[in-house]
Protein backbone atom coordinates (compact mmCIF):
# COMPACT_ATOMS: atom_id res chain seq x y z
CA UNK A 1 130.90 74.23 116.28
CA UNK A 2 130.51 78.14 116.75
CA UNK A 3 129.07 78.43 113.20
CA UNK A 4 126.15 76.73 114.41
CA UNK A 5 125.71 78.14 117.64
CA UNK A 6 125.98 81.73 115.60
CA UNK A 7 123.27 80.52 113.20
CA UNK A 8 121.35 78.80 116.05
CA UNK A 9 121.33 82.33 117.96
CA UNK A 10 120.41 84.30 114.66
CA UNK A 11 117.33 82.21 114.18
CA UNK A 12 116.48 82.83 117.31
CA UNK A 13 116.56 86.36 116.89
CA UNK A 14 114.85 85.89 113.69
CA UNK A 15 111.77 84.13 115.48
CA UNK A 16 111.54 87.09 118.03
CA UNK A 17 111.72 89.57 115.33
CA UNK A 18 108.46 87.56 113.52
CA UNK A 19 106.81 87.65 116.72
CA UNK A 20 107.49 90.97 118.41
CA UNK A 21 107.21 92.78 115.20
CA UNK A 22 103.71 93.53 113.37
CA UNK A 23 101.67 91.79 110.39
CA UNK A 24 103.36 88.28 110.97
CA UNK A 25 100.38 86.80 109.56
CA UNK A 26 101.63 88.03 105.94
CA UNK A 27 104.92 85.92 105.84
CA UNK A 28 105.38 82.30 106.41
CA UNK A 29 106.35 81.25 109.89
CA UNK A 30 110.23 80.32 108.85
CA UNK A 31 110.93 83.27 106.28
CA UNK A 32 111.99 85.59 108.86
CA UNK A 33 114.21 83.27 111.30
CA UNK A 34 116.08 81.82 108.11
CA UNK A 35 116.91 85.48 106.86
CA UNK A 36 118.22 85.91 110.80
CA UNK A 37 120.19 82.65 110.52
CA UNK A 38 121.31 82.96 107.19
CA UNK A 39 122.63 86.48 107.91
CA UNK A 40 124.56 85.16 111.13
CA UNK A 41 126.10 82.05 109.27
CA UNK A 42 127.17 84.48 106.50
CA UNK A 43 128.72 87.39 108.36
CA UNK A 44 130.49 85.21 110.56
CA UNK A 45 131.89 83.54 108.15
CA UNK A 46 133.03 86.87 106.26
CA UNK A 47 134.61 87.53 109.74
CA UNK A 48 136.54 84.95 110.35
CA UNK A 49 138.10 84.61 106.48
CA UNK A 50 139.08 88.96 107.76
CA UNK A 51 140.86 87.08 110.68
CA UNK A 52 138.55 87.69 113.38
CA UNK A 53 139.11 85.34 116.25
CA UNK A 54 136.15 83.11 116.60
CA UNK A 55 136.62 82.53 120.48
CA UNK A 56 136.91 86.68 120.58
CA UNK A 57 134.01 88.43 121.87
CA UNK A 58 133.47 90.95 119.16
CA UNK A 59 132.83 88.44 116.37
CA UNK A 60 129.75 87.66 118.22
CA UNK A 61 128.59 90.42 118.79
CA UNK A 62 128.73 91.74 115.44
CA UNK A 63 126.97 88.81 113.84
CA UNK A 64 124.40 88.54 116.31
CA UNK A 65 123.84 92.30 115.93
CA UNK A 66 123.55 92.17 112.14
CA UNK A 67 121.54 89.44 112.12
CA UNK A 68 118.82 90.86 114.06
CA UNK A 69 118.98 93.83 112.20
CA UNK A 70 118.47 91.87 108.92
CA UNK A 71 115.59 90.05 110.51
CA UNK A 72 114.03 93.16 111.67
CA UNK A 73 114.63 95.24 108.80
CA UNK A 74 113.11 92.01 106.52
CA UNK A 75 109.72 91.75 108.87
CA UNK A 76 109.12 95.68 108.64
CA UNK A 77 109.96 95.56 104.58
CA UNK A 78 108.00 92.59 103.88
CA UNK A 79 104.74 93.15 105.88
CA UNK A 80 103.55 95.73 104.34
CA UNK A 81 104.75 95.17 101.03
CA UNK A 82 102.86 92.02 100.80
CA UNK A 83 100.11 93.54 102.17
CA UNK A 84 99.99 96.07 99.31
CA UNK A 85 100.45 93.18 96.74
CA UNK A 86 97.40 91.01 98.63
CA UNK A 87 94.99 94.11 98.38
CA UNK A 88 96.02 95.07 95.09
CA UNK A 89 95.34 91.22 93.79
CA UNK A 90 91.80 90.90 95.49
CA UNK A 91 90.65 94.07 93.83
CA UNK A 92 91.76 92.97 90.65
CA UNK A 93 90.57 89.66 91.07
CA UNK A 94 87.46 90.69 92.49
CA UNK A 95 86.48 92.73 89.22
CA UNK A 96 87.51 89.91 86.64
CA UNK A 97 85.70 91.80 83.61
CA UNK A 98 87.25 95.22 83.93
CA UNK A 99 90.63 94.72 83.31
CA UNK A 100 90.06 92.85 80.17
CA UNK A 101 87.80 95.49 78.87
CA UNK A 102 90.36 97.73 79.96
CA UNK A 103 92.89 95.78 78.10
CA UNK A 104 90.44 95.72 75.21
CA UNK A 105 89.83 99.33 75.20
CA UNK A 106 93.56 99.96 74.71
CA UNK A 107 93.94 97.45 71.85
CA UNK A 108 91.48 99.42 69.66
């Protein structure tokens, strides 16, 4: 039962992260609260199997924690990464005959 309220909080985190951090609109709406829950579910399961209690505080804390941080750390990496990849698409998609002259060009 506190494996789901641990993944339950981390997607929750997660879905703040998307919204309080910048260029949501290049990610899907899910992405970044499944990394959060996914992180929580994982850790706290690597946590308990180390013999952390699971009614202790700490164990809680620490997933919680690292989840965030892993949803945070995904929205900042992401963002502008796929903004890079969208730009660099639509210019070459927006001059279809130069790259396969280019290509061309390189052949012979």
């Amino acid at each position: 039962m506190e494996l789901l309220f641990v993944v339950l909080g981390g997607a929750i985190l997660g879905l703040g992260a998307r919204y309080l951090l910048p260029l949501r609109h290049t990610h899907g709406v899910l992405l970044i609260p499944s990394i959060g829950a996914g992180v929580a579910a994982i850790v706290w399961v690597a946590l308990t199997w180390l013999g952390w209690a699971w009614d202790g505080g700490w164990i809680w804390v620490v997933s919680l924690v690292v989840a965030g941080l892993a949803a945070a750390a995904s929205a900042y990496l992401i963002g502008p990464k796929r903004e890079r990849a969208d730009v660099e698409l639509f210019e070459r998609l927006s001059r279809p005959g130069t790259s396969a002259q280019a290509g061309a060009a390189k052949v012979g």
